[in-house]
PDB file of N, CA and C in Angstrom:
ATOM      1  N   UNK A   1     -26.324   5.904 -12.236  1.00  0.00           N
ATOM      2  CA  UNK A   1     -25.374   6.330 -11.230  1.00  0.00           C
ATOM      3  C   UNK A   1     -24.104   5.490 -11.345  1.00  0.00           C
ATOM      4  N   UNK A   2     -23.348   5.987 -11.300  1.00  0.00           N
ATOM      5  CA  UNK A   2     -21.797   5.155 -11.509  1.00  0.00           C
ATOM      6  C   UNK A   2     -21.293   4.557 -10.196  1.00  0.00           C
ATOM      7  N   UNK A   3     -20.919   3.346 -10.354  1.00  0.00           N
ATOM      8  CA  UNK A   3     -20.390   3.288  -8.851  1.00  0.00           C
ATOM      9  C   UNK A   3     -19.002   3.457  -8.525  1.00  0.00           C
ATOM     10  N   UNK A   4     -19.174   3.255  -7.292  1.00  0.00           N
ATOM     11  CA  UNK A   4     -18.283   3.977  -6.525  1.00  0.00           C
ATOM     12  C   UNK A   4     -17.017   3.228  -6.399  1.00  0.00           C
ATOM     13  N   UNK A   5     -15.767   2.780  -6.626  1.00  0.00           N
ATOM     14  CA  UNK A   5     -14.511   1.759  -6.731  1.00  0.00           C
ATOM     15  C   UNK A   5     -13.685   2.424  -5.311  1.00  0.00           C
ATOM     16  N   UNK A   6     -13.976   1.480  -3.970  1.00  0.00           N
ATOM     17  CA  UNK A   6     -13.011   1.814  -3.350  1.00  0.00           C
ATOM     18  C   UNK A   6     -11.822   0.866  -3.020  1.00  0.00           C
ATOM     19  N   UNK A   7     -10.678   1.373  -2.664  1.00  0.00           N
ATOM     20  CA  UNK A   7      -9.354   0.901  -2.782  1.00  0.00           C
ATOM     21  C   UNK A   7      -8.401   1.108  -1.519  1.00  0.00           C
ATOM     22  N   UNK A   8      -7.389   0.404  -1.175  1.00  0.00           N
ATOM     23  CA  UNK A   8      -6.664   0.841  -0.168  1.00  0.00           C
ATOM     24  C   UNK A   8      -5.652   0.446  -0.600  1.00  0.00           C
ATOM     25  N   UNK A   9      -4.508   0.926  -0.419  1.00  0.00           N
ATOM     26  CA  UNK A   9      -3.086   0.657  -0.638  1.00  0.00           C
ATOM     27  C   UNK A   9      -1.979   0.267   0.377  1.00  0.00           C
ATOM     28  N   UNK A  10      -1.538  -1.031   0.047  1.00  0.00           N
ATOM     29  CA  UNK A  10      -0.710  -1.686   1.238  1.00  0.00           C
ATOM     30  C   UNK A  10       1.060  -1.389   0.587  1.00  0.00           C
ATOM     31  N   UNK A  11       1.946  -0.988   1.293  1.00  0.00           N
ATOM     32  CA  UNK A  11       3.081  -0.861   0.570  1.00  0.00           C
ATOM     33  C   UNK A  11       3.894  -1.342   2.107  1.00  0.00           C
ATOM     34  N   UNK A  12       5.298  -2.073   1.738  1.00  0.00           N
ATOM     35  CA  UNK A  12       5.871  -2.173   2.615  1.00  0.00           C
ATOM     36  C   UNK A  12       7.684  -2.144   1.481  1.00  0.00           C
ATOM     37  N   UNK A  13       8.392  -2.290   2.541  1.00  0.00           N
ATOM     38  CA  UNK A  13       9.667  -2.955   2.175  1.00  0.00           C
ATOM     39  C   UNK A  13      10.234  -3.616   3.425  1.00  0.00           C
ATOM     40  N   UNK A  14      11.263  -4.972   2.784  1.00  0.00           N
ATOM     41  CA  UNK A  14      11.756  -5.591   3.962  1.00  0.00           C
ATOM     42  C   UNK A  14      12.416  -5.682   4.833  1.00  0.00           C
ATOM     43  N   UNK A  15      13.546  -4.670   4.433  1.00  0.00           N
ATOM     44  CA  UNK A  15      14.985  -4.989   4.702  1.00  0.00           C
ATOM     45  C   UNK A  15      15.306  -3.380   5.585  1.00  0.00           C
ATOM     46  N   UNK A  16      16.634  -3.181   5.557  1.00  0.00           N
ATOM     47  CA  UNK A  16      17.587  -2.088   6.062  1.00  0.00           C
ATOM     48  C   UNK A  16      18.182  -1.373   4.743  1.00  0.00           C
ATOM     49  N   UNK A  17      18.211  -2.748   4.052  1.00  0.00           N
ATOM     50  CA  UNK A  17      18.796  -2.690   2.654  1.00  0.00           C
ATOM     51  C   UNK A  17      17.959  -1.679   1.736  1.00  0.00           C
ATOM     52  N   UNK A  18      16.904  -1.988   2.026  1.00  0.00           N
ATOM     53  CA  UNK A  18      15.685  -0.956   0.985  1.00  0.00           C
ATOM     54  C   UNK A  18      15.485   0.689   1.873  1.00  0.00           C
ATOM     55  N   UNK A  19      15.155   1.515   1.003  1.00  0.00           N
ATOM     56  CA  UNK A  19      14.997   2.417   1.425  1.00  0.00           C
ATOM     57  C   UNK A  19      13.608   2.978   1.587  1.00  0.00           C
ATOM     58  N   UNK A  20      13.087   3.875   2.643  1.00  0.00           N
ATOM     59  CA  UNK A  20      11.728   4.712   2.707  1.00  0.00           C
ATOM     60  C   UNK A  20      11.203   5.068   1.040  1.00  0.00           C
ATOM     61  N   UNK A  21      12.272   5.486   0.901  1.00  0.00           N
ATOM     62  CA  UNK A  21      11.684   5.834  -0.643  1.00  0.00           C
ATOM     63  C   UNK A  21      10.882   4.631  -2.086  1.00  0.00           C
ATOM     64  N   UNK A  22      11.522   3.291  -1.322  1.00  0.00           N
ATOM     65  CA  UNK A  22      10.608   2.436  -1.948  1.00  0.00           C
ATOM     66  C   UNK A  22       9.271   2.512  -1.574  1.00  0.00           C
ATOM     67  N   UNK A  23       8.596   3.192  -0.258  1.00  0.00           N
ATOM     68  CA  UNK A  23       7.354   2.809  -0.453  1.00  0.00           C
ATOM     69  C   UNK A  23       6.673   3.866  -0.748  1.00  0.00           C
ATOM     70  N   UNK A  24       7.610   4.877  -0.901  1.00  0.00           N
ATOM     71  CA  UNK A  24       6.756   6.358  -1.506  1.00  0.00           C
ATOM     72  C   UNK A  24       6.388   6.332  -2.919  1.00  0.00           C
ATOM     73  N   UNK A  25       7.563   5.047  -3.517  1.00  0.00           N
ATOM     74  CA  UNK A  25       7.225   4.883  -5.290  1.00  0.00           C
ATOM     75  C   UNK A  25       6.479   3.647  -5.337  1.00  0.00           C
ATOM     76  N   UNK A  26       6.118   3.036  -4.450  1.00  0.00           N
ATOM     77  CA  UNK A  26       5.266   2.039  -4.020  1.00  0.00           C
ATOM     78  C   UNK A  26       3.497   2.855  -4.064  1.00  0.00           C
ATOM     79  N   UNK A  27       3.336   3.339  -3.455  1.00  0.00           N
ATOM     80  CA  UNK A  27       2.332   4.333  -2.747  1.00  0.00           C
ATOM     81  C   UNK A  27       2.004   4.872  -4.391  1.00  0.00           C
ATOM     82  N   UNK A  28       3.248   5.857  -4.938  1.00  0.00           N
ATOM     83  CA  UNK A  28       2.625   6.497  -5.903  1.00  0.00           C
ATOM     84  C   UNK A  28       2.207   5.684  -7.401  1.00  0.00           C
ATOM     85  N   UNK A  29       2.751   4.045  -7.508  1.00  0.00           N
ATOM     86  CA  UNK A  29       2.699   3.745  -8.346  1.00  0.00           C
ATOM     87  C   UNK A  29       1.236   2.923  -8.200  1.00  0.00           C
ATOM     88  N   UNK A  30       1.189   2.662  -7.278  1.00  0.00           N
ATOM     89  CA  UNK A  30      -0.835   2.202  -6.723  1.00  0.00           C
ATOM     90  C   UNK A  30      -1.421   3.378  -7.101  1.00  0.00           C
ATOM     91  N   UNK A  31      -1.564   4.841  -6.635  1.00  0.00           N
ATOM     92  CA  UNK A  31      -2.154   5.505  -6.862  1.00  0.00           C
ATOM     93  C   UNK A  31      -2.521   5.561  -8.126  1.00  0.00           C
ATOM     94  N   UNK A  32      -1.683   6.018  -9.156  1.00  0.00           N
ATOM     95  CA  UNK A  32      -1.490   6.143 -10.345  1.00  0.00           C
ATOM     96  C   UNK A  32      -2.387   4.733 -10.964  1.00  0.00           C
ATOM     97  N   UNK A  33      -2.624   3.530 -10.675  1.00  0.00           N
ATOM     98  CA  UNK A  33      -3.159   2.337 -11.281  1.00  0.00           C
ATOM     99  C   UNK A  33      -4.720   2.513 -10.834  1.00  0.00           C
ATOM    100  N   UNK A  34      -4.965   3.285  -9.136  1.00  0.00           N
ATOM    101  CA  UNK A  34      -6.425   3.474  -8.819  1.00  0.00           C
ATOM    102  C   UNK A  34      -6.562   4.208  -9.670  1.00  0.00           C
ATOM    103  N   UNK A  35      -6.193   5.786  -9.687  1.00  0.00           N
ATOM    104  CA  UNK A  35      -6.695   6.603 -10.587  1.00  0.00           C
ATOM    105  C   UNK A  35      -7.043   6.280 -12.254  1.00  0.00           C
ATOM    106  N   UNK A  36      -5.998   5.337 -12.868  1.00  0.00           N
ATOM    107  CA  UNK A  36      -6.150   5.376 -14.269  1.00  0.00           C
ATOM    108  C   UNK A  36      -7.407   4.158 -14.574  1.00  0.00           C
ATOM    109  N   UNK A  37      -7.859   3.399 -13.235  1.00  0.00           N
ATOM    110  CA  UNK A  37      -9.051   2.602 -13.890  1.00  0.00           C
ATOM    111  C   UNK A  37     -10.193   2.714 -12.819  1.00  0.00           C
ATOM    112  N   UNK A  38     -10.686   3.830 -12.385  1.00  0.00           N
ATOM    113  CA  UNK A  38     -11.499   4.267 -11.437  1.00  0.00           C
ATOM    114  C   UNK A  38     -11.686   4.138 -10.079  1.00  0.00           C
ATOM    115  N   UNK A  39     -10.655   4.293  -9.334  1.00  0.00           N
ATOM    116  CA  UNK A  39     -10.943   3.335  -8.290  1.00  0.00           C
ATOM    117  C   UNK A  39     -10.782   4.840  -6.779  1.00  0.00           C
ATOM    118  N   UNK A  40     -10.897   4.793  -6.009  1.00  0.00           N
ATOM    119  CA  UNK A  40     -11.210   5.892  -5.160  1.00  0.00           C
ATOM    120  C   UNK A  40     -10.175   5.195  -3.564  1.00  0.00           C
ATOM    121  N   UNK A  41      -8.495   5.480  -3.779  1.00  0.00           N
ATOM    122  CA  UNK A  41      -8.010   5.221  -2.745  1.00  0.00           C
ATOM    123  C   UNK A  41      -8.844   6.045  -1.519  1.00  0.00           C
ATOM    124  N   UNK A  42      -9.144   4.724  -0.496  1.00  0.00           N
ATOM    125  CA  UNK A  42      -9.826   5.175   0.882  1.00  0.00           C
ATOM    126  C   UNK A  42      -8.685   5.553   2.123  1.00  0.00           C
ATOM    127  N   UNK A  43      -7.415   4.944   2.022  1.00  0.00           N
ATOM    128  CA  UNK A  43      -6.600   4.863   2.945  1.00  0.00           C
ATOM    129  C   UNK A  43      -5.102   3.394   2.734  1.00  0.00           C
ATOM    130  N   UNK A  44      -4.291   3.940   3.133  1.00  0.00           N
ATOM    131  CA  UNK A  44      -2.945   4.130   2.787  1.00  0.00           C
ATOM    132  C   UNK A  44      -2.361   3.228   4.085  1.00  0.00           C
ATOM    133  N   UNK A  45      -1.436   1.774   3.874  1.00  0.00           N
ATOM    134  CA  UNK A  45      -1.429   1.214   4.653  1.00  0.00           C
ATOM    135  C   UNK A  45       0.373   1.012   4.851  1.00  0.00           C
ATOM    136  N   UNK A  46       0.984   1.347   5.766  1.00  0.00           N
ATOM    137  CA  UNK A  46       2.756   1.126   5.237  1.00  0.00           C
ATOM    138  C   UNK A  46       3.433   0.491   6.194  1.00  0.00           C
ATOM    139  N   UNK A  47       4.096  -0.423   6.053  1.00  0.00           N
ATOM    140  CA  UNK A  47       5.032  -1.059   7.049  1.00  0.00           C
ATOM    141  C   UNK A  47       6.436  -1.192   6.554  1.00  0.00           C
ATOM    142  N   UNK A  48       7.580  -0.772   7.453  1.00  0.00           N
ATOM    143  CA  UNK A  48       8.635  -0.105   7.148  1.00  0.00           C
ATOM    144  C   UNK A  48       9.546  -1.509   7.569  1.00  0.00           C
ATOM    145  N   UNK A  49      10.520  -1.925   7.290  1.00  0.00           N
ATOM    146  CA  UNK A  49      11.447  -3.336   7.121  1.00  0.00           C
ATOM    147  C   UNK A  49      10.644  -4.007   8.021  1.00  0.00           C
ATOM    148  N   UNK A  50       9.818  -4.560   7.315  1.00  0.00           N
ATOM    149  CA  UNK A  50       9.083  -5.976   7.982  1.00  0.00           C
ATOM    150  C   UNK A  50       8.523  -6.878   6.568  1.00  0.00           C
ATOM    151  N   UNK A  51       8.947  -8.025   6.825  1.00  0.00           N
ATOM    152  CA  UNK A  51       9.337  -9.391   5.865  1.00  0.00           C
ATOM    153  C   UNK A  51       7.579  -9.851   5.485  1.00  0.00           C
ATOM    154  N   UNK A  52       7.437 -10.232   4.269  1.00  0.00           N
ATOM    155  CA  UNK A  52       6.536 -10.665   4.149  1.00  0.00           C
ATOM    156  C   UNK A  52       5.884 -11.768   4.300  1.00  0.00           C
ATOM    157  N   UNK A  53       7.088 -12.834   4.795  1.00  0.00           N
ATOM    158  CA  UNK A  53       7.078 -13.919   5.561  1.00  0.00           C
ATOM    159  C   UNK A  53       6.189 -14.302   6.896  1.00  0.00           C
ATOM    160  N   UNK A  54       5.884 -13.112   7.309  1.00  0.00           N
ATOM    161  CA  UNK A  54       4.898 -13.151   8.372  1.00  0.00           C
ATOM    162  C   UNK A  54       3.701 -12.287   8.627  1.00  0.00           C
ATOM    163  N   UNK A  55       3.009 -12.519   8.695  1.00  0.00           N
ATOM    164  CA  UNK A  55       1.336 -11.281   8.267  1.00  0.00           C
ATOM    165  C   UNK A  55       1.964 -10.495  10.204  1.00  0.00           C
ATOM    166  N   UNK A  56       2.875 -10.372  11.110  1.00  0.00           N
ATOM    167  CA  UNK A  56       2.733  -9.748  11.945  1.00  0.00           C
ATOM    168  C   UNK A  56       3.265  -8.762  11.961  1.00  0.00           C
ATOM    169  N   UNK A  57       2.599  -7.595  11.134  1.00  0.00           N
ATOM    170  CA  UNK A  57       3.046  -6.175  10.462  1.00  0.00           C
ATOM    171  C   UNK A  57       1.942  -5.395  10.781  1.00  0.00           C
ATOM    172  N   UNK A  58       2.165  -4.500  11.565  1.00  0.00           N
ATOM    173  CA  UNK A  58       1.313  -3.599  11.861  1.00  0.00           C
ATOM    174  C   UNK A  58       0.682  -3.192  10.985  1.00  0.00           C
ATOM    175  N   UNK A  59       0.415  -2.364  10.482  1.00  0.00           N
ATOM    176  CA  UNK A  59      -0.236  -2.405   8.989  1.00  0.00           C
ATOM    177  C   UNK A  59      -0.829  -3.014   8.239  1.00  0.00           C
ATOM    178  N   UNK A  60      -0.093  -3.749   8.351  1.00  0.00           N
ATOM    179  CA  UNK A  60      -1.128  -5.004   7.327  1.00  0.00           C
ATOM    180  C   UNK A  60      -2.409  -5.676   8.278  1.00  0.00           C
ATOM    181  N   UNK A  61      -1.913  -5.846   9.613  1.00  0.00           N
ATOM    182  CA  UNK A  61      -3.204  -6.584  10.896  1.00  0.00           C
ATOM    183  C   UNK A  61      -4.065  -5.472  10.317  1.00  0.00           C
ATOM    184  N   UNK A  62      -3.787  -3.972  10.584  1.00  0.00           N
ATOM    185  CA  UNK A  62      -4.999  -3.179  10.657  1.00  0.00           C
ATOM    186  C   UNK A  62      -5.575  -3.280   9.468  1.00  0.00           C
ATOM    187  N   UNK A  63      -4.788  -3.320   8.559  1.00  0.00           N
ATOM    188  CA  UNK A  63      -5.498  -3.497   6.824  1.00  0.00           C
ATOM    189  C   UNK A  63      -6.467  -4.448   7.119  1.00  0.00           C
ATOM    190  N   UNK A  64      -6.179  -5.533   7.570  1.00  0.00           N
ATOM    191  CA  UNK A  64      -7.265  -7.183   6.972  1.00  0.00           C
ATOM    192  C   UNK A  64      -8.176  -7.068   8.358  1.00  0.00           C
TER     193      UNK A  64
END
């Protein structure tokens, strides 16, 4: 039986400066790395201009 590789994907950007669209090529470029070495994204985690300087990102609390 093969097992099963599950995965979740955290994408954010920091700024005003960055755009939504970084985390959509964020998002698709994880996908693309689960898929090409087996891995079974479970759920999709995104926080929109918030600094990585501080774990108090919605998203990310619910991730960990």
């Amino acid at each position: 039986m093969k097992e099963l590789k599950k995965a979740v994907i955290y994408a954010r950007y920091s700024s005003t400066n960055q755009r939504e669209e970084s985390i959509d090529a964020q998002v698709r470029a994880c996908s693309k790395y689960a898929k090409d070495n087996g891995y079974t994204v479970v759920k999709e985690y995104k926080d929109s201009a918030k600094s990585a300087t501080t774990a108090n990102r919605p998203a990310f609390q619910e991730m960990i």
